[in-house]
Protein backbone atom coordinates (compact mmCIF):
# COMPACT_ATOMS: atom_id res chain seq x y z
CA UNK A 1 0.00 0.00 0.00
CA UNK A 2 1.23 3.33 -0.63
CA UNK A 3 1.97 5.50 2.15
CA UNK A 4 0.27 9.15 0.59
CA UNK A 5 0.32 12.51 1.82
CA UNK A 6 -2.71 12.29 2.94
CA UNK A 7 -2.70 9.00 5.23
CA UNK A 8 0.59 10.78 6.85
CA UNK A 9 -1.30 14.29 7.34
CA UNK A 10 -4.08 12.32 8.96
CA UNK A 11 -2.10 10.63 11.68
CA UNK A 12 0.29 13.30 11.86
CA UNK A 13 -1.38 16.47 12.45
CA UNK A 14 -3.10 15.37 15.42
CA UNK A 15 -2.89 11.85 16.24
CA UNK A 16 -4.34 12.89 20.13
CA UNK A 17 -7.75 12.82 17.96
CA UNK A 18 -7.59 9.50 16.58
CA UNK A 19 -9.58 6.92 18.28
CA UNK A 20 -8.32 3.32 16.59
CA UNK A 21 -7.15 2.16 13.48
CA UNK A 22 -7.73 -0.88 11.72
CA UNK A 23 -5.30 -2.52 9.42
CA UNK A 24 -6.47 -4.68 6.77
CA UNK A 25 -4.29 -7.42 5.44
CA UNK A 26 -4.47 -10.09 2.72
CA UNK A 27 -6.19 -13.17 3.52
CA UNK A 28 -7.81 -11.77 5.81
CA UNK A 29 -5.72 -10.59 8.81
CA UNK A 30 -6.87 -7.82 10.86
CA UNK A 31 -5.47 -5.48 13.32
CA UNK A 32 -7.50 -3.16 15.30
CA UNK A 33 -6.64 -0.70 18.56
CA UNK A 34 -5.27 2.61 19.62
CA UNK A 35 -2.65 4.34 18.03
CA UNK A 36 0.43 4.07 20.51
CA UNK A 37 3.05 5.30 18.65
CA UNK A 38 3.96 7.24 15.30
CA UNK A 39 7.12 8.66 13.58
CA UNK A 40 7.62 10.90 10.94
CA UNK A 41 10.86 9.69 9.53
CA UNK A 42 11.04 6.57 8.93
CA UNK A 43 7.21 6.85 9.03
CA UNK A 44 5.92 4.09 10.99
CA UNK A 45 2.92 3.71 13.20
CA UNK A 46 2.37 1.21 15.98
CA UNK A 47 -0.96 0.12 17.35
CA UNK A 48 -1.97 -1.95 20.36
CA UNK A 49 -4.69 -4.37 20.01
CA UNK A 50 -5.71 -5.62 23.23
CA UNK A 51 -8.41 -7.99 21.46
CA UNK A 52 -5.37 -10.52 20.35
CA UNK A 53 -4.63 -13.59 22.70
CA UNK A 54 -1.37 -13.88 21.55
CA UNK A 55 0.89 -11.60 23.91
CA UNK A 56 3.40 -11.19 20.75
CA UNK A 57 0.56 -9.57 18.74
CA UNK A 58 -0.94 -7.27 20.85
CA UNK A 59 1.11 -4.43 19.97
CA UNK A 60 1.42 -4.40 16.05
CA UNK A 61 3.67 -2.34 13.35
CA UNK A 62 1.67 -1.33 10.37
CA UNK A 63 3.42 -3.08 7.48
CA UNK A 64 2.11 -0.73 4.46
CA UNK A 65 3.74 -2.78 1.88
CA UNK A 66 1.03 -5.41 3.32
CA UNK A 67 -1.31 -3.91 4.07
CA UNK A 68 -4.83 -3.51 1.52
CA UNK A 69 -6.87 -1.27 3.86
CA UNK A 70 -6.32 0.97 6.45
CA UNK A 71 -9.42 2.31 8.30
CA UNK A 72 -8.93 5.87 11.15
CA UNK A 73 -11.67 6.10 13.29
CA UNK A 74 -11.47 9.51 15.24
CA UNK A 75 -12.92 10.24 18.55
CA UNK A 76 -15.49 12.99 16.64
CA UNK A 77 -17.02 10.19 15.08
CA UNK A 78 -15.82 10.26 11.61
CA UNK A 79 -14.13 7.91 9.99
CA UNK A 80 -10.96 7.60 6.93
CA UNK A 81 -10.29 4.51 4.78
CA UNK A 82 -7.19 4.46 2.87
CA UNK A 83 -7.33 1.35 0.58
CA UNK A 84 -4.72 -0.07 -1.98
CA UNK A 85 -4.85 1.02 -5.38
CA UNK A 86 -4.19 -2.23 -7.76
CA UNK A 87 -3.17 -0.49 -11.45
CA UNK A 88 -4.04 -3.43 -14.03
């Protein structure tokens, strides 16, 4: 997935107002939770999904090159989906 200007502004500006994010993989693997940390450069986020049994998943690295669909939800209620763009 490509990593646009506009999925960095989003978690960048203000990441205090972002509620969870889901991450979208093939086959079917999902991550979902809060936002725990984010850099600029390397740009990398890190969430922490407390629904996963496994200890060793709970806190997750977004892998972009992975991932199909990435979903914001903020705390105002609204909600961006950033979804791979497959050029045929």
């Amino acid at each position: 997935m490509e990593i646009t200007v506009d999925l960095k502004n989003e978690l960048l500006q203000d990441p205090k107002t972002v509620e969870s994010i889901s991450v979208l993989y093939k086959k079917k693997k999902k991550y979902e939770g809060e936002l725990v940390l984010i850099n600029e450069n390397p740009f990398e986020v890190k969430i922490f999904d407390k629904d996963k049994k496994d200890e060793a998943e709970k806190e997750h690295f977004v892998d972009f090159d992975k991932a199909i669909e990435i979903a914001i939800a903020h705390f105002d209620g609204t909600i961006s989906v950033f979804k791979d763009v497959e050029l045929n």
